[in-house]
Every structure is written in structure tokens, then in C-alpha cells.
Protein backbone atom coordinates (compact mmCIF):
# COMPACT_ATOMS: atom_id res chain seq x y z
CA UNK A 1 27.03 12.20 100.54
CA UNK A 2 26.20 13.09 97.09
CA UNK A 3 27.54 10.33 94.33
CA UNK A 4 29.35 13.98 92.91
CA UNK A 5 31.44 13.65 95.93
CA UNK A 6 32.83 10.25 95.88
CA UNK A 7 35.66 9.70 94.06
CA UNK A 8 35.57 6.51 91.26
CA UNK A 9 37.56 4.40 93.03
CA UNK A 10 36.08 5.42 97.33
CA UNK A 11 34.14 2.09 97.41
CA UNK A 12 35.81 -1.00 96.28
CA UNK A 13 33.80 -3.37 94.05
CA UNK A 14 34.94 -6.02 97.00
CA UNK A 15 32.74 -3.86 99.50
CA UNK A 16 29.73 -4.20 97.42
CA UNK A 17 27.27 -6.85 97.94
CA UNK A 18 26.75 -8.92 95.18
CA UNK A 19 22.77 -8.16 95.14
CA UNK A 20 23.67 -4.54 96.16
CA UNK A 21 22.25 -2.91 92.58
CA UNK A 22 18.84 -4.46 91.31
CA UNK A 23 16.16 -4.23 89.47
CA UNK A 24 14.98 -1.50 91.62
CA UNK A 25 17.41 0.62 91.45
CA UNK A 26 18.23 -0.40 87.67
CA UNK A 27 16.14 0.70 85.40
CA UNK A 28 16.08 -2.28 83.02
CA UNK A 29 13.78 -0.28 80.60
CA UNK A 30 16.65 2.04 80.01
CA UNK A 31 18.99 2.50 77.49
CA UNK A 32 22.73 1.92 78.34
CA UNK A 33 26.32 2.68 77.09
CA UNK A 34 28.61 0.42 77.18
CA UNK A 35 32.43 0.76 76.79
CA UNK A 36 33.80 -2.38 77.53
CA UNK A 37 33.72 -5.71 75.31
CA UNK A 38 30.40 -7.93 76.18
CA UNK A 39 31.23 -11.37 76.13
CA UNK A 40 28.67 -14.43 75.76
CA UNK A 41 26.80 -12.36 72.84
CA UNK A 42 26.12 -14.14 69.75
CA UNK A 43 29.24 -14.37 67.41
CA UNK A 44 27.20 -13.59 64.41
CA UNK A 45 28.24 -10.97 61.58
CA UNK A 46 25.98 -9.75 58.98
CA UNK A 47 28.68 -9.05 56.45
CA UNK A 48 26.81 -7.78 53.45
CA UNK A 49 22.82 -7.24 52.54
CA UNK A 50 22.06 -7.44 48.76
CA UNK A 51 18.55 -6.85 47.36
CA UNK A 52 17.42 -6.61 43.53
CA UNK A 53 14.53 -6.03 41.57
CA UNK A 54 15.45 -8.14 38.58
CA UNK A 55 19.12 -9.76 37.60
CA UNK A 56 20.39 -12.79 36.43
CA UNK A 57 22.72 -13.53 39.10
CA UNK A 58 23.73 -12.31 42.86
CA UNK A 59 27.61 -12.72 43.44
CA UNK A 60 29.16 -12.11 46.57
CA UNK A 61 32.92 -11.55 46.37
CA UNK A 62 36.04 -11.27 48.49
CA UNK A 63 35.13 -14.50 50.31
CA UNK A 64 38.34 -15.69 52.78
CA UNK A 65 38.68 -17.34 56.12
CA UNK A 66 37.76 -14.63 58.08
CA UNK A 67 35.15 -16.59 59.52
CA UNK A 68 34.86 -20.22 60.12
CA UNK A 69 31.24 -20.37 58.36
CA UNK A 70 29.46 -18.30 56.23
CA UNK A 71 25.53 -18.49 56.00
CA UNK A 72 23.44 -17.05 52.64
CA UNK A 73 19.99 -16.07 53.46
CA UNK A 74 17.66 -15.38 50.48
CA UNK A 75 14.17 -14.23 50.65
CA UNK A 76 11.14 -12.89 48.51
CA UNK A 77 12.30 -14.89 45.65
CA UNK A 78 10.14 -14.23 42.59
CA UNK A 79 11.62 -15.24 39.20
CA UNK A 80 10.78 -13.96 35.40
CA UNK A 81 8.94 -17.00 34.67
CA UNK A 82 7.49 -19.59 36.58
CA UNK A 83 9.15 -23.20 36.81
CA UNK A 84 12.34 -22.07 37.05
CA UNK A 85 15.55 -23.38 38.63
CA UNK A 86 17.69 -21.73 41.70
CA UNK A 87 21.25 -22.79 41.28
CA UNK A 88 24.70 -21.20 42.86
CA UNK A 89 28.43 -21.89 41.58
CA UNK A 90 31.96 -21.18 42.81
CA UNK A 91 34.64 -19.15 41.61
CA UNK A 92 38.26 -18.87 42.54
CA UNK A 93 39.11 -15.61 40.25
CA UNK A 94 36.82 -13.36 42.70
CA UNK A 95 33.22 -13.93 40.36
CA UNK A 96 35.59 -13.15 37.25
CA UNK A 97 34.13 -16.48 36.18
CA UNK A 98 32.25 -19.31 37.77
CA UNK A 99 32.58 -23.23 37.42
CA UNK A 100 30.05 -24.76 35.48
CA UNK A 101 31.34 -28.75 36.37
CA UNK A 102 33.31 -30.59 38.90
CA UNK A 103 30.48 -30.46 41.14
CA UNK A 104 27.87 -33.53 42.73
CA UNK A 105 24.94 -32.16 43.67
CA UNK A 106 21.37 -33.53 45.02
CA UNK A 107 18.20 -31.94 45.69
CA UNK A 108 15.52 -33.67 47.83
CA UNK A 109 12.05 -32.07 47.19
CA UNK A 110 8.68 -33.02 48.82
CA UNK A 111 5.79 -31.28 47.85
CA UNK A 112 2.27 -31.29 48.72
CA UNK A 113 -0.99 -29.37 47.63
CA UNK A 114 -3.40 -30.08 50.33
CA UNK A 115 -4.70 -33.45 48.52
CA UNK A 116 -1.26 -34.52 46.89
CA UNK A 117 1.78 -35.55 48.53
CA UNK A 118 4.89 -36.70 47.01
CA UNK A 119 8.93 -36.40 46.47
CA UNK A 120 11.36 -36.20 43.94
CA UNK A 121 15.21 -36.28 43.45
CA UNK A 122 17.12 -34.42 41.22
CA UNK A 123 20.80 -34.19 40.57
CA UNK A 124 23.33 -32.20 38.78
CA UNK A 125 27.65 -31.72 37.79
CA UNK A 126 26.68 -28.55 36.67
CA UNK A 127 26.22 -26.53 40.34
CA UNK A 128 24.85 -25.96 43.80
CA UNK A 129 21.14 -27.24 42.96
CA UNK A 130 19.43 -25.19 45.28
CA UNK A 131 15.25 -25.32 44.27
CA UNK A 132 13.49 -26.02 40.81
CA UNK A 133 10.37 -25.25 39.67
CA UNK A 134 10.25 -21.93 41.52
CA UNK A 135 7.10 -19.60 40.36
CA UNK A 136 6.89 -15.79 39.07
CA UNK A 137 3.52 -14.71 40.47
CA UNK A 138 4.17 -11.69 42.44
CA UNK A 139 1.98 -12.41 45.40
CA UNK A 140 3.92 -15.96 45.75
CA UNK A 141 7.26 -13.93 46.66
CA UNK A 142 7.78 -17.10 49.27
CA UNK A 143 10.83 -18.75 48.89
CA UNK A 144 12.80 -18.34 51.95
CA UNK A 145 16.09 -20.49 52.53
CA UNK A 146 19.45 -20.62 52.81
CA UNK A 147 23.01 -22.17 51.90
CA UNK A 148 25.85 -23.12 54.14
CA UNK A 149 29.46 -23.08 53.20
CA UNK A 150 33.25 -22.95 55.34
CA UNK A 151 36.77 -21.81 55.12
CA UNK A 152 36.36 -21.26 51.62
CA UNK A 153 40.51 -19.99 51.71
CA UNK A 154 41.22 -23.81 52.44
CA UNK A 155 41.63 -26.01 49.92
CA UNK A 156 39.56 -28.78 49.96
CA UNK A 157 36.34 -30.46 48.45
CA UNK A 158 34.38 -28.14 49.29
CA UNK A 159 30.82 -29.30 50.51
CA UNK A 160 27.47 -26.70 50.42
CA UNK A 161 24.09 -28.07 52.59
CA UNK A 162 21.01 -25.78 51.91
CA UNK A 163 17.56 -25.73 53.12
CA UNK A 164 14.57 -23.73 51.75
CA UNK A 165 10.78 -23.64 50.67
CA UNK A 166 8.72 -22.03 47.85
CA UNK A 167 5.36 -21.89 46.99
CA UNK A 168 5.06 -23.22 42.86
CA UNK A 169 2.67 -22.01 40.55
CA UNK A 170 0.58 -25.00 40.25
CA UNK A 171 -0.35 -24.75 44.14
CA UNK A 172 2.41 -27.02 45.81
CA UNK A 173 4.31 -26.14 48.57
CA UNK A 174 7.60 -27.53 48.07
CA UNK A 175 10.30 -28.48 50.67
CA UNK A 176 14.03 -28.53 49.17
CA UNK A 177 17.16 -30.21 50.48
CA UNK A 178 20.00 -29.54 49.26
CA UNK A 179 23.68 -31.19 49.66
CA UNK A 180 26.62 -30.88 47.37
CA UNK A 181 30.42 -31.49 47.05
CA UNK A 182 32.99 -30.05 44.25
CA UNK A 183 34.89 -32.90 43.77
CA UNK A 184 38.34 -31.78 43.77
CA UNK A 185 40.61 -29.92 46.17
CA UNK A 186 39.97 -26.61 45.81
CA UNK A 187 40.36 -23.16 47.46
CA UNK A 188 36.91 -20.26 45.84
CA UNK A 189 36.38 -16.52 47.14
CA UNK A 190 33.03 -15.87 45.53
CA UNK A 191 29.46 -17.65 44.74
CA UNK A 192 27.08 -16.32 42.80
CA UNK A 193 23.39 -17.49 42.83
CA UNK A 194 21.79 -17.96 39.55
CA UNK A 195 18.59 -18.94 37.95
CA UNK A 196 17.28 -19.90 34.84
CA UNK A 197 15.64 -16.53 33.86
CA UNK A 198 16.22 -13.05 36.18
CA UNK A 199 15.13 -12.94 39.06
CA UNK A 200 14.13 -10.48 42.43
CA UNK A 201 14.81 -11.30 45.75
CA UNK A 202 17.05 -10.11 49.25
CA UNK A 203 20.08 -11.90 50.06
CA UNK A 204 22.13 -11.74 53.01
CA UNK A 205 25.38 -13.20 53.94
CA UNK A 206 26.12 -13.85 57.74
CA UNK A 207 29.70 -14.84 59.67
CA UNK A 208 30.60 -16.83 62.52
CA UNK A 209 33.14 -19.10 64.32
């Protein structure tokens, strides 16, 4: 009997053994369609990609509490000038403007040069410290981090935890961690990262709950 000739629902899924279909008879280097909703997938949504060749700032707007946590990749960082600073504010006008205080911010930076190794800590009111000393030379396009934020739609104090790396123009490797709290209750719907002269780079802002 042909499979034309059986009607969808002739054979019970109860009547079918549980190993009845494998990789045999599946061809697992195949592409499939499916129609239904796959469960046990990762819950992560790449909401917007944003890449530039120079600008002084990268906002992303429309921020809510869609998702629980939002994620901010950047990548291929290379700035105007070298030794410059990576910051990012909030705003709660939707990037009409950004805070420039309320904010307690601390960096944690080791660096090391193959001979050299050492740390620093820096700290600002100002914003989001996110790396200084970050280089311009085109085939040092290295920094790769990111910066974590939630609920931004709830008010609260808001707190930001970052990670990332960059190669500096003196030869250092630097390692930056990053942790910061605006210090009063307080709902925002955009960031914007910012450094101290324009800048190139991809940034990409993920989802998930």
C-alpha cells in the first residue's frame, strides 16, 4: 500500500513504535518544514543590528519590557583617535536626551603586554563606564564586549554589568569590568553608546526571558 493511499489519520500515532522512524529512514541531512511551535529552543531575539563607519554615538530606542533582559553586543570597535573612552547613558524621553549624572559607575581594567602586568580602577557619576583608553589603528579593530541591562519599563535603580576587551595602542591587551547603578528610581527606553571622539563599530541588541 502506497503512503498516497492511506488516509492521515489510518494509523494512530498509539500504533507506532516509539523507535519506529530513525535515522535510517530520516534523513537527518535534510532540510525540514515545520508548522508547529518548537519548544526547548533558545529564547533568544536579535531585535535590532546596527553597524557604522564613523558617529559619535549609537542609540537604540523604543526600549520596554518586552523582554525580561536585553543584551548589547559591540564589535570591531575602532575610534578617531587612540586613548579614547567607551561610555553609554540612559534616557527616558526615547534618546531625545540622555543623563549625564545620577549614575555610580566602576570599571576594573587589567592589562598586560607580554612583560607587564597590572590593574587599574576608574570611576565615574557621569555614565555607564564601559572601556578607556581604546585605540584607532585600523588593524586593532578588537574590542569585542558587551552590556547587560533589565525591565528597563520598571522603575527602579537601574543597574548595567558589562564585560569586554580591546587591544590599546601602546601594545596592552586590556580586560574591562564594568558595573554600574543610577541611583534613583527610575523607569529609561533608550541608551546610547558614546565615546570621546567618533567612532566605527557593529552593535547588536539581543532579547530574552
Amino acid at each position: 500500500i502506497s503512503t498516497a493511499k492511506l488516509a492521515d489519520t489510518a494509523v494512530s500515532t498509539a500504533k507506532i513504535a516509539d523507535d519506529a522512524v530513525g535515522n535510517t529512514k530520516l534523513n537527518l541531512a535534510s532540510d525540514y518544514a515545520f508548522t508547529g511551535t518548537i519548544t526547548g529552543a533558545s529564547d533568544v531575539v536579535l531585535i535590532s543590528t546596527q553597524t557604522t563607519g564613523s558617529t559619535p554615538a549609537i542609540n537604540f530606542t523604543s526600549l520596554d519590557n518586552t523582554y525580561n533582559h536585553y543584551q548589547i553586543f559591540f564589535q570591531d570597535l575602532q575610534f578617531a583617535s587612540n586613548n579614547q573612552t567607551f561610555i553609554l547613558r540612559i534616557s527616558d524621553d526615547n534618546g531625545s536626551s540622555f543623563k549625564s549624572s545620577g549614575y555610580l559607575s566602576i570599571l576594573h581594567q587589567g592589562y598586560y603586554n607580554g612583560s607587564t602586568v597590572d590593574k587599574s580602577v576608574n570611576a565615574s557619576v557621569n555614565h555607564h563606564l564601559i572601556s578607556t583608553d581604546v585605540t584607532n589603528a585600523s588593524d586593532n579593530r578588537s574590542t569585542f564586549g558587551y552590556v547587560y541591562f533589565r525591565t528597563p519599563a520598571t522603575a527602579r535603580k537601574h543597574t548595567f554589568v558589562g564585560h569586554n576587551a580591546t587591544y590599546n595602542a601602546n601594545g596592552y591587551i586590556l580586560d574591562n569590568k564594568t558595573s554600574t547603578v543610577y541611583n534613583t528610581n527610575q523607569t529609561f527606553n533608550a541608551v546610547s553608546f558614546l565615546g570621546s571622539s567618533n567612532f566605527a563599530g557593529t552593535f547588536k541588541l539581543y532579547g530574552y526571558n
